[in-house]
C-alpha atoms as a PDB file:
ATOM      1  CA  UNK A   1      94.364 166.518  92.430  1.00  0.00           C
ATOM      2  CA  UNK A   2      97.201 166.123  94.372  1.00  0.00           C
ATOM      3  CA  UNK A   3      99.135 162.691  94.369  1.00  0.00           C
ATOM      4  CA  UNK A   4      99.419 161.665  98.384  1.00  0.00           C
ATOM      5  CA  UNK A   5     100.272 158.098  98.035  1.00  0.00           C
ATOM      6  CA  UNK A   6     103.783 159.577  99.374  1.00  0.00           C
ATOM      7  CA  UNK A   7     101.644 160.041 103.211  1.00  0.00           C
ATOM      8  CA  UNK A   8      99.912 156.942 102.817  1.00  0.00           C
ATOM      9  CA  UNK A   9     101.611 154.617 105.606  1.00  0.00           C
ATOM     10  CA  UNK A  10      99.611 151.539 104.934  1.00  0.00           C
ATOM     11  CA  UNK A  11     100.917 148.336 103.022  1.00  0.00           C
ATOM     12  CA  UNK A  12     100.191 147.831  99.407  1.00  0.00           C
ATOM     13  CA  UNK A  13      97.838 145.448  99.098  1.00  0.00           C
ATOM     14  CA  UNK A  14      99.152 144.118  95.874  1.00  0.00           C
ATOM     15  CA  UNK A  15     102.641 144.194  97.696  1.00  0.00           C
ATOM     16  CA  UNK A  16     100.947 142.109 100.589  1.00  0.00           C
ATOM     17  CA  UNK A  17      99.237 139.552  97.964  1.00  0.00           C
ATOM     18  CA  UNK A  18     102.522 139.343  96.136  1.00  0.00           C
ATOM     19  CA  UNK A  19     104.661 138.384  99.569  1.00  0.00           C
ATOM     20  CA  UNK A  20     101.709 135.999 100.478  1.00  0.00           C
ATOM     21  CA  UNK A  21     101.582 134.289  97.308  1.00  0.00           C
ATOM     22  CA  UNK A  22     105.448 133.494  97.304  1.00  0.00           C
ATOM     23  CA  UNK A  23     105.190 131.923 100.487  1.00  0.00           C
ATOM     24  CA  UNK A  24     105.860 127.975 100.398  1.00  0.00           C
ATOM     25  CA  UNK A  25     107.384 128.576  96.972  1.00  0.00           C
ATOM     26  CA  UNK A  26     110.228 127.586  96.151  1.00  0.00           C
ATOM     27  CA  UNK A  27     113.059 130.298  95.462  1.00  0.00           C
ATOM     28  CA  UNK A  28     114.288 130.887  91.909  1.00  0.00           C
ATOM     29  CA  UNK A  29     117.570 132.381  90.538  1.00  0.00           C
ATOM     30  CA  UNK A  30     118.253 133.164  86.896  1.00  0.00           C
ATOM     31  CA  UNK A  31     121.803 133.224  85.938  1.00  0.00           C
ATOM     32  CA  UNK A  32     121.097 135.898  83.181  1.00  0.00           C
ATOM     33  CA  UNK A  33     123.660 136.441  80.214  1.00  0.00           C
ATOM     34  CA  UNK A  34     123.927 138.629  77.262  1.00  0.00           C
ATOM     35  CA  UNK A  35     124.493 135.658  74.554  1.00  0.00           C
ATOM     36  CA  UNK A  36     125.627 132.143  74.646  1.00  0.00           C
ATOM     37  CA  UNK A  37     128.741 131.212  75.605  1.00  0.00           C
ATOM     38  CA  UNK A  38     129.271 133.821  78.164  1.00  0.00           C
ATOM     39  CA  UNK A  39     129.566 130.828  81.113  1.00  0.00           C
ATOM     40  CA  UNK A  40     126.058 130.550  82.465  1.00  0.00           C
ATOM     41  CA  UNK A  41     125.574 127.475  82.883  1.00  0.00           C
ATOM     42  CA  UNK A  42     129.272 127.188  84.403  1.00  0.00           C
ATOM     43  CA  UNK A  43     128.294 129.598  87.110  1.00  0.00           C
ATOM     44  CA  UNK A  44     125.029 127.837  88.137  1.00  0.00           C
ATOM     45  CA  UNK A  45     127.031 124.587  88.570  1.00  0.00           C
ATOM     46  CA  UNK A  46     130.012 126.463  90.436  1.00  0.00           C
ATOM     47  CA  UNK A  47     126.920 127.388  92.645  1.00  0.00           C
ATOM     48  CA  UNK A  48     124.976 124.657  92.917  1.00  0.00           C
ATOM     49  CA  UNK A  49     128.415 123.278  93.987  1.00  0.00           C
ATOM     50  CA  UNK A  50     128.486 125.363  96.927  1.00  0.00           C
ATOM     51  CA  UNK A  51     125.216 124.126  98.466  1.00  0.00           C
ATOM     52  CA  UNK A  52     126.452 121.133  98.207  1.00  0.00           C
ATOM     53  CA  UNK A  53     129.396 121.672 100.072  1.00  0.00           C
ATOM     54  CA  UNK A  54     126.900 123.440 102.979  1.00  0.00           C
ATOM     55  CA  UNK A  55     124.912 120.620 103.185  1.00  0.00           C
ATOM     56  CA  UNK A  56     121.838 121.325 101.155  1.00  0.00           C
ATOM     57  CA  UNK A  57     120.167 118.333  98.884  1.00  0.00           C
ATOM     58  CA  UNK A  58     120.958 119.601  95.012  1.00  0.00           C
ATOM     59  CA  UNK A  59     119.981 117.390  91.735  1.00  0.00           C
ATOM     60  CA  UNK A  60     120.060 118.385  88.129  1.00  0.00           C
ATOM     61  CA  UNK A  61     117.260 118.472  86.442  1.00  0.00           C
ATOM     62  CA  UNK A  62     118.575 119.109  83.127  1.00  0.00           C
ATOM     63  CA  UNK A  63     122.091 120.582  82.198  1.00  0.00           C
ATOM     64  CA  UNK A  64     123.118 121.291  78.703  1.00  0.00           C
ATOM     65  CA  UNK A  65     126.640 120.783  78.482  1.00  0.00           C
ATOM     66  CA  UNK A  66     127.447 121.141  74.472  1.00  0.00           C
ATOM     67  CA  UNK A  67     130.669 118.599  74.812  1.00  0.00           C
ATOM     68  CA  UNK A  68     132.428 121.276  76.850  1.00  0.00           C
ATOM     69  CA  UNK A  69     135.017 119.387  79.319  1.00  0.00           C
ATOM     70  CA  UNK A  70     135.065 122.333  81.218  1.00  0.00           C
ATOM     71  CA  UNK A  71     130.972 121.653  81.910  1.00  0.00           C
ATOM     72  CA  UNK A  72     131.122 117.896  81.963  1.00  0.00           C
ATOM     73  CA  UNK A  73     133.930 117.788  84.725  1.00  0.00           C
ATOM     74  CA  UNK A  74     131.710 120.203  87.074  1.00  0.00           C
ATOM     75  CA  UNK A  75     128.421 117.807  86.241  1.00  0.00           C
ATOM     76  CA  UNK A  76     130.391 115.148  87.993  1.00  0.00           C
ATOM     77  CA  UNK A  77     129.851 114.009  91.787  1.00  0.00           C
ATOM     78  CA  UNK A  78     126.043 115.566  90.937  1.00  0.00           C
ATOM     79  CA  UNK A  79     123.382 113.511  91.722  1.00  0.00           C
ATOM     80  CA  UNK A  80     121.509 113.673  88.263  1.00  0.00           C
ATOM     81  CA  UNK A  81     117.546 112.820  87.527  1.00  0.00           C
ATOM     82  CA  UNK A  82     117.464 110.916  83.925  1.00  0.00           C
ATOM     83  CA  UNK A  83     115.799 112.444  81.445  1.00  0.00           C
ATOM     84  CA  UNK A  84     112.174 111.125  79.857  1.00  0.00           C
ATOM     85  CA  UNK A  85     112.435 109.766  76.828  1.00  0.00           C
ATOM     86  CA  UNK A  86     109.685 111.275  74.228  1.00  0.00           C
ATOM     87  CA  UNK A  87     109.091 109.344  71.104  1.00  0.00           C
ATOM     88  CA  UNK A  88     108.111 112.338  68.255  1.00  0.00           C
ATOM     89  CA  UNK A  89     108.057 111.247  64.620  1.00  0.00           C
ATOM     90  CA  UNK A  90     109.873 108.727  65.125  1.00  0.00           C
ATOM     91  CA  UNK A  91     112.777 110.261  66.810  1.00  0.00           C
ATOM     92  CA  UNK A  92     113.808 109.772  70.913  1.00  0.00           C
ATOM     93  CA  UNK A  93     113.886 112.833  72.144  1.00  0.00           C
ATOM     94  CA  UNK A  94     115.037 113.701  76.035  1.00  0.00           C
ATOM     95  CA  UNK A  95     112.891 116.073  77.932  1.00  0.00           C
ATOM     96  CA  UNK A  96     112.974 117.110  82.238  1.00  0.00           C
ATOM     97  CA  UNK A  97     110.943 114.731  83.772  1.00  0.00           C
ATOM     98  CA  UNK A  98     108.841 116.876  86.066  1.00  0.00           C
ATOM     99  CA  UNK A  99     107.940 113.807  88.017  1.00  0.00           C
ATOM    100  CA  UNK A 100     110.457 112.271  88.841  1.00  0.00           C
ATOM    101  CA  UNK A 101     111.827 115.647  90.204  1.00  0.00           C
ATOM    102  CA  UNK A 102     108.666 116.539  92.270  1.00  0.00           C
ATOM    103  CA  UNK A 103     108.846 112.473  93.548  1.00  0.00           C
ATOM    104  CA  UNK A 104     112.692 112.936  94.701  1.00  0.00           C
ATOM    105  CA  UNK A 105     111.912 116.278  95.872  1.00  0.00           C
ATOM    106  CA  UNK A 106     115.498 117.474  96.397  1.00  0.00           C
ATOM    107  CA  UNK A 107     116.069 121.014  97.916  1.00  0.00           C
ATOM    108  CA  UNK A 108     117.225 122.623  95.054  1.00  0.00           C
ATOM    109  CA  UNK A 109     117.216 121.299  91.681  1.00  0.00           C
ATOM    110  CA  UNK A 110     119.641 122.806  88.490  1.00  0.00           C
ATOM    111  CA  UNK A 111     117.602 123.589  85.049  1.00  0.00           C
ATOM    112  CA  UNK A 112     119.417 124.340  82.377  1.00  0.00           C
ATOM    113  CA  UNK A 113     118.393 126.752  79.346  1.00  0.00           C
ATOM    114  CA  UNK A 114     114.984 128.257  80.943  1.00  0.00           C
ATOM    115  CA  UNK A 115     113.492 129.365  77.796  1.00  0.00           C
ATOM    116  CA  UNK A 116     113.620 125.572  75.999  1.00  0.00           C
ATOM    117  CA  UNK A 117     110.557 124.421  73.921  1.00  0.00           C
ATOM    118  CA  UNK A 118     109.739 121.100  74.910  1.00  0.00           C
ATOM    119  CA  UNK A 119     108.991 118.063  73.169  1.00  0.00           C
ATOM    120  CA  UNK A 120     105.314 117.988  71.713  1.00  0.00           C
ATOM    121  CA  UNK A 121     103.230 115.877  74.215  1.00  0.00           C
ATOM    122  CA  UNK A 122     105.258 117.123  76.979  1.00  0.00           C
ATOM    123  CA  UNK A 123     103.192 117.889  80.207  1.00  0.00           C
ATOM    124  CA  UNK A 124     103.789 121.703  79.698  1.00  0.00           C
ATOM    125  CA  UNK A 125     104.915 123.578  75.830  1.00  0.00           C
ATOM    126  CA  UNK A 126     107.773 125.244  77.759  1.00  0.00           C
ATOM    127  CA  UNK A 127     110.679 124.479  80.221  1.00  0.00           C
ATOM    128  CA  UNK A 128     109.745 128.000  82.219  1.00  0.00           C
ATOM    129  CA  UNK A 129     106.397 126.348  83.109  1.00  0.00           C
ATOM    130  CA  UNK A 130     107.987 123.204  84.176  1.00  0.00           C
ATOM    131  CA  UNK A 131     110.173 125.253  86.353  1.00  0.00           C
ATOM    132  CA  UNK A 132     106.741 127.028  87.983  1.00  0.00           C
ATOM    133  CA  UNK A 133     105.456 123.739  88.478  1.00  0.00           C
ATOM    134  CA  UNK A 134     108.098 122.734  90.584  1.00  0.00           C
ATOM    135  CA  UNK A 135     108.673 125.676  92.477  1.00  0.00           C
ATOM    136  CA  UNK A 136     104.356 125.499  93.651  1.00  0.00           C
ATOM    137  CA  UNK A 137     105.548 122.327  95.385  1.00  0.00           C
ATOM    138  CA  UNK A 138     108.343 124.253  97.526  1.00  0.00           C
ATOM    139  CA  UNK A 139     111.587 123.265  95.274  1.00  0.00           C
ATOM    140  CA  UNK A 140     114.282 126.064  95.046  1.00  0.00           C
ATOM    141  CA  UNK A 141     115.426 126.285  91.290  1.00  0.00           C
ATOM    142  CA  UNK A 142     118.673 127.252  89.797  1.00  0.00           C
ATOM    143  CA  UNK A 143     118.530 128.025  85.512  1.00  0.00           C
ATOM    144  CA  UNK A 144     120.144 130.254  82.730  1.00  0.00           C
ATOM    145  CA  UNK A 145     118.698 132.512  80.574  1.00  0.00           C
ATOM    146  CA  UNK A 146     120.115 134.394  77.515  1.00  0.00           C
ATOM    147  CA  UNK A 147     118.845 138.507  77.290  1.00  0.00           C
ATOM    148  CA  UNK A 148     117.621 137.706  73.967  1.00  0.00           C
ATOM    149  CA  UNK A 149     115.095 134.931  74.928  1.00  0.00           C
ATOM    150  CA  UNK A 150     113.111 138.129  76.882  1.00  0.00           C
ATOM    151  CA  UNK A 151     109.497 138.442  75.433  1.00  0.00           C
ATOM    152  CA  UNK A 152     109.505 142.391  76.096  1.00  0.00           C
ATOM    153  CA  UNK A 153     112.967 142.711  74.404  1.00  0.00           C
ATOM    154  CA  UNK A 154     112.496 140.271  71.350  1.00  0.00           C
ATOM    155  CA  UNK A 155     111.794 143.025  68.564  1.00  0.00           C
ATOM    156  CA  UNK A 156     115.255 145.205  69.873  1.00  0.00           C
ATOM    157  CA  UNK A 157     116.982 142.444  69.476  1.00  0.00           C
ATOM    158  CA  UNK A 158     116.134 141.206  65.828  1.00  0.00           C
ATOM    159  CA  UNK A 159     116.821 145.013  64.670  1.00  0.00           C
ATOM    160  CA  UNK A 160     120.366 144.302  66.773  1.00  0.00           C
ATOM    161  CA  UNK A 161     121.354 140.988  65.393  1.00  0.00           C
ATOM    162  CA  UNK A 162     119.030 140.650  62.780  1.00  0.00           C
ATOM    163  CA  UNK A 163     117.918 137.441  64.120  1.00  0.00           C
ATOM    164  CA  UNK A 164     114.588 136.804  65.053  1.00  0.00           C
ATOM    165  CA  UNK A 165     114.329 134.780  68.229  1.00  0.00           C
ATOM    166  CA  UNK A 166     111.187 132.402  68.067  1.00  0.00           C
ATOM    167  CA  UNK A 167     111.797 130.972  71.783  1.00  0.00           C
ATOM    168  CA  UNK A 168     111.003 133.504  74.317  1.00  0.00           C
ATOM    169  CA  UNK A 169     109.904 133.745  78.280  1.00  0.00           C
ATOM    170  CA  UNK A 170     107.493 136.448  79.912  1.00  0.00           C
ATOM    171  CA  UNK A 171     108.933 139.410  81.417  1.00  0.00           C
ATOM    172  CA  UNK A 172     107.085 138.164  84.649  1.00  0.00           C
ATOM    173  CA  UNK A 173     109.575 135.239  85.230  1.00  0.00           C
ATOM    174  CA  UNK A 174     112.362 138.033  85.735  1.00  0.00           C
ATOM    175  CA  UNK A 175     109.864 140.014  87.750  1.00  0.00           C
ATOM    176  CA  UNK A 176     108.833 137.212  89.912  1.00  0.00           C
ATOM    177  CA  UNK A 177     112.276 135.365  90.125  1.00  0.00           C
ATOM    178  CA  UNK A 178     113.965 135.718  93.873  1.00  0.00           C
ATOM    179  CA  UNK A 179     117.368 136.552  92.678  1.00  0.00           C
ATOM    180  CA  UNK A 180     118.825 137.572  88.774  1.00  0.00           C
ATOM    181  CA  UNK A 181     122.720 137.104  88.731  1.00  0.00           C
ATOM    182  CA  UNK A 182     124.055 138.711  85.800  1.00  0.00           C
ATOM    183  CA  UNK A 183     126.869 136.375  84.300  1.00  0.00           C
ATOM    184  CA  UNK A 184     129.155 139.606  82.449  1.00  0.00           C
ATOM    185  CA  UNK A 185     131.869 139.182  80.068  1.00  0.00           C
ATOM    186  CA  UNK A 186     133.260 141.610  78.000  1.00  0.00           C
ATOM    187  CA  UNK A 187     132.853 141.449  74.390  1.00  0.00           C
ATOM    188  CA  UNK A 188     136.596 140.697  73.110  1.00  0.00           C
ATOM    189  CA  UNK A 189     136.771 138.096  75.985  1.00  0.00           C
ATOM    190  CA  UNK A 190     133.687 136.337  74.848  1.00  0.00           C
ATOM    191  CA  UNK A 191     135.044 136.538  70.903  1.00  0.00           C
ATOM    192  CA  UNK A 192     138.292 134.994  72.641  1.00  0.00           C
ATOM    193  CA  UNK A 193     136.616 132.476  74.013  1.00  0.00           C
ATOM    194  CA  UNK A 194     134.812 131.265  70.593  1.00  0.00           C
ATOM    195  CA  UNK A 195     137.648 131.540  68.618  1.00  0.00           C
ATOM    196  CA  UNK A 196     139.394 128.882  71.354  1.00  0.00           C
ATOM    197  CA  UNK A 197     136.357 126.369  70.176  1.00  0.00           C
ATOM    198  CA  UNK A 198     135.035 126.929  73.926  1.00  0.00           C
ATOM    199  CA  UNK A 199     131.406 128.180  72.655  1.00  0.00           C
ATOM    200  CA  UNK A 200     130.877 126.245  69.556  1.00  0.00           C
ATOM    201  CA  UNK A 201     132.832 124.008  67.321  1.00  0.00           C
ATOM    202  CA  UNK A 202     135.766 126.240  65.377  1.00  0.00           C
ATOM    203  CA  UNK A 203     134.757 125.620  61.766  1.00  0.00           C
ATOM    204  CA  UNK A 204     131.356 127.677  62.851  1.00  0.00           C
ATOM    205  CA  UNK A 205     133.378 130.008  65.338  1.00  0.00           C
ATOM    206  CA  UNK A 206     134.489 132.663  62.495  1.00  0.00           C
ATOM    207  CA  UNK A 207     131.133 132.623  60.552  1.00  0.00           C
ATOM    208  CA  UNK A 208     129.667 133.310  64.415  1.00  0.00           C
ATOM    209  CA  UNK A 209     132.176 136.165  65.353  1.00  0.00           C
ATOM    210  CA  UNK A 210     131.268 137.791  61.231  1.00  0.00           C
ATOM    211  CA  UNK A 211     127.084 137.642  62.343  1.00  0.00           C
ATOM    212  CA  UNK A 212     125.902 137.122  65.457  1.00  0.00           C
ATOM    213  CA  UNK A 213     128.723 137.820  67.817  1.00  0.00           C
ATOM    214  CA  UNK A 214     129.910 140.732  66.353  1.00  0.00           C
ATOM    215  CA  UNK A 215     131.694 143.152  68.608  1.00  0.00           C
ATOM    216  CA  UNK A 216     128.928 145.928  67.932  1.00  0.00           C
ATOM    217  CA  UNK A 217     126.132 142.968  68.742  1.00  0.00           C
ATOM    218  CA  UNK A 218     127.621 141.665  72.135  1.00  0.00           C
ATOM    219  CA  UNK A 219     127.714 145.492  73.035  1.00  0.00           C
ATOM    220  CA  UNK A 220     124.657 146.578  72.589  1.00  0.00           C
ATOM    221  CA  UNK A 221     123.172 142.897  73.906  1.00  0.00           C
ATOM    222  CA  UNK A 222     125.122 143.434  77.075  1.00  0.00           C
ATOM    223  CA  UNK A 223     123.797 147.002  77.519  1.00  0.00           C
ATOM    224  CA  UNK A 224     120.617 145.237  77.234  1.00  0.00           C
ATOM    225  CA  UNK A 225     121.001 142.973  79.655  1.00  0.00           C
ATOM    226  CA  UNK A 226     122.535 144.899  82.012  1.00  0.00           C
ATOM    227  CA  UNK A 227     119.544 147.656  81.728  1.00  0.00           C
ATOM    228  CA  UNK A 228     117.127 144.679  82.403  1.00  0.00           C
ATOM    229  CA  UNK A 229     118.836 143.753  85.295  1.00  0.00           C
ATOM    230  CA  UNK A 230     119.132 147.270  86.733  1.00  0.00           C
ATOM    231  CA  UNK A 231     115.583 147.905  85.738  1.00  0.00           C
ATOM    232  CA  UNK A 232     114.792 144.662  88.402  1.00  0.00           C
ATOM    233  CA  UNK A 233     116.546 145.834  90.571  1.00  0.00           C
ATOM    234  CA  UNK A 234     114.583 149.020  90.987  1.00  0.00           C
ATOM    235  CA  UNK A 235     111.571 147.359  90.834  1.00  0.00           C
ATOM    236  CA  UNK A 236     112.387 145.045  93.620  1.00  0.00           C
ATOM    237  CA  UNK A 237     112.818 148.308  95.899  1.00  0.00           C
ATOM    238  CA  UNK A 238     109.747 149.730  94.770  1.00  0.00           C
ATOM    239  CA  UNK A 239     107.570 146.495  95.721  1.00  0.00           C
ATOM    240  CA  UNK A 240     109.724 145.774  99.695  1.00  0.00           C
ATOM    241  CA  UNK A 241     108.620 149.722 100.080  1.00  0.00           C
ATOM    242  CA  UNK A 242     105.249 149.422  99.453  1.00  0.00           C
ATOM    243  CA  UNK A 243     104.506 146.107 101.190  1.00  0.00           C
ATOM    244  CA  UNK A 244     106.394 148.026 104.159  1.00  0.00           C
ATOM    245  CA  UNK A 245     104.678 151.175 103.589  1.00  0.00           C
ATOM    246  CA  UNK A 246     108.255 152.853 103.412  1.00  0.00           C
ATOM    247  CA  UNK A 247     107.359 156.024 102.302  1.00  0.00           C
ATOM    248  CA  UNK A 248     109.162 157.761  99.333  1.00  0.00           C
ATOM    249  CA  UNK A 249     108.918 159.485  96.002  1.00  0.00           C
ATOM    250  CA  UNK A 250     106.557 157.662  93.563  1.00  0.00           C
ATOM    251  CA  UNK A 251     105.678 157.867  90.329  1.00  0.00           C
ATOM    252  CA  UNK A 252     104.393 160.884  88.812  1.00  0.00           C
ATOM    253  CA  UNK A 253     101.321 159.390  87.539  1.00  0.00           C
ATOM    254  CA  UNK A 254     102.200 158.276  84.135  1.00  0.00           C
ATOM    255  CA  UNK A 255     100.017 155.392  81.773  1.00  0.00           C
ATOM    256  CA  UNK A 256     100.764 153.742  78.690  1.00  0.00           C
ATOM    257  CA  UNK A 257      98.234 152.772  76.392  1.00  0.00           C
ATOM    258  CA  UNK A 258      98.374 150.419  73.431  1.00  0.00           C
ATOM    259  CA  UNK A 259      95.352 150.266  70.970  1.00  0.00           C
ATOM    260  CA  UNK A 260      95.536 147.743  68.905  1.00  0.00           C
ATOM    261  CA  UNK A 261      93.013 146.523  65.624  1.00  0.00           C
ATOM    262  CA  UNK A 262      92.994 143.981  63.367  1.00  0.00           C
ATOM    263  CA  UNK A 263      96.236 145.273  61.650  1.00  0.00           C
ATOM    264  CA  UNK A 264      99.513 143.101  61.355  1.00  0.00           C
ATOM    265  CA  UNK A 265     102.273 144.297  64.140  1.00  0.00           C
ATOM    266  CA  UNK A 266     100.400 144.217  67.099  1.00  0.00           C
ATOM    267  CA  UNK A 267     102.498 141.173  68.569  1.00  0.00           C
ATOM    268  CA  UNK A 268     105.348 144.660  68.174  1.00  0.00           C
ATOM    269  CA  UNK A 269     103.152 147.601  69.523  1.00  0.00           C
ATOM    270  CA  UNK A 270     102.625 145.596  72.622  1.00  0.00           C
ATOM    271  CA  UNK A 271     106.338 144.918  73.603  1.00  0.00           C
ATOM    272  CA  UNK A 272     107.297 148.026  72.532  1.00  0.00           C
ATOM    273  CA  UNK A 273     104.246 149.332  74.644  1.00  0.00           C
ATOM    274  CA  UNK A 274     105.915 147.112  78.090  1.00  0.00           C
ATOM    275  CA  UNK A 275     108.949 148.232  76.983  1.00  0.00           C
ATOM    276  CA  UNK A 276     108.283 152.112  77.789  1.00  0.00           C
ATOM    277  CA  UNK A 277     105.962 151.184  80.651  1.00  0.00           C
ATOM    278  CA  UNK A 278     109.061 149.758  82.128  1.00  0.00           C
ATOM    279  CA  UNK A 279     111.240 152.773  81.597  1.00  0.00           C
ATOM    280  CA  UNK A 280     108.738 154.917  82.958  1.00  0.00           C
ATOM    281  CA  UNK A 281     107.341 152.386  86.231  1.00  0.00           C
ATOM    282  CA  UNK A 282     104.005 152.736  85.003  1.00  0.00           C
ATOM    283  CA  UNK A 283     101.181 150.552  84.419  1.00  0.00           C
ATOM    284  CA  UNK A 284     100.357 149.749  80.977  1.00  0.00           C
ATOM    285  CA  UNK A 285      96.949 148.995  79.112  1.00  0.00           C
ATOM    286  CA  UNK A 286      96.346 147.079  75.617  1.00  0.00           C
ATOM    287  CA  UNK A 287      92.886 148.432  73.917  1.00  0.00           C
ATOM    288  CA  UNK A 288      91.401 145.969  71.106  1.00  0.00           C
END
């Protein structure tokens, strides 16, 4: 049978759910990176900055700033919202507080590292689901994000770095987020920039640059992240055509399916399984 969704003029309906559900949301931007240290976190303050300077109420929620001076001088002339103290075995632990956020309700609020596990008691197991919490009650949110915390991307990653990444956000915050700013730097600038003491502290600098931040590592995770971003980007298009019913070339039909049984590596057959979905736009089904 001929495909002749290409004719069809009307509006997705998915498309038209999608643009109805994010109104009265707040917006969200992800400053994404390709590993630590790349300035993240630098660039959503040097933004935040800027709505200030235009006018527009902006708090930080939570910003992570490692003893960098560079970081701690930008924090300043912020209005920030003091953290909640969580008592956990005995140990004071600082956490968001979500409520004292949603009771101050500022315009835009700053969250730093999106893909933190929170305290145990916390309201919510995750930061990421704090941050949907406050963007239901019409709060714009700023917050980084390193490639490697990406569900979908977590097994390419380990075989890359051979590090195994326990904290990790869905692929749908990406999808869903209003804007993704890739924060780029090249791989001998980055390996500059830790052996200056800038990322972490310089005894661990060199055993850093020998593992995890090897040239051939902060290649192939920028590639990564770079691909993700494009890969958004495309997506984006896809979903403003159909909820416009701009007509255009669609997808050829294609379908991923991932069967899956009681055997050990299914956690890996499904990302892998999203994974290729992605590269081919096309919907994707897990059979148990």
């Amino acid at each position: 049978m001929p495909d002749d969704r290409s004719s069809d003029t009307r509006p997705s309906p998915d498309a038209l759910l999608d643009h109805a559900e994010r109104e009265g949301r707040g917006r969200l931007r992800i400053f994404l990176g390709a590993a630590p240290g790349v300035g993240k976190t630098y660039e959503m303050l040097m933004s935040g900055r800027a709505r200030l300077a235009d006018g527009v109420d902006v708090v930080i929620g939570v910003v992570e700033t490692h003893g960098r001076k560079e970081t701690l001088a930008l924090v300043e002339g912020y209005e920030v919202i003091p953290r909640r103290k969580v008592d956990y075995k005995g140990r004071i632990l600082d956490e968001m507080d979500i409520d004292a956020i949603l009771a101050r309700r500022p315009a835009l609020v700053l969250v730093d590292e999106l893909a933190h596990t929170n305290a145990p008691g916390s309201r919510h197991p995750k930061r990421y689901l704090d941050v949907q919490e406050i963007l239901t009650h019409g709060i714009d949110v700023y917050t980084t994000l390193n490639i490697q915390h990406v569900e979908s991307l977590n097994d390419v990653v380990a075989q890359i770095t051979k590090v195994r990444v326990r904290e990790t956000v869905p692929d749908s915050i990406i999808d869903q987020a209003d804007d993704v700013e890739i924060i780029d730097l090249t791989p001998d600038d980055l390996i500059k920039r830790l052996e200056e003491g800038k990322v972490y502290f310089p005894n661990t600098a060199q055993r850093a640059i020998e593992n995890y931040f090897s040239p051939g590592n902060l290649t192939a995770l920028r590639e990564l992240a770079l691909r993700r971003t494009a890969q958004r980007v495309d997506d984006q298009l896809l979903i403003h055509m159909q909820a416009h019913a701009i007509p255009g070339p669609w997808a050829a039909g294609e379908r991923v399916l991932v069967c899956l049984d009681a055997r050990p590596g299914g956690a890996a057959r499904v990302r892998y399984a999203r994974r290729l979905a992605d590269r081919l736009r096309a919907p994707w089904t897990a059979l148990h």
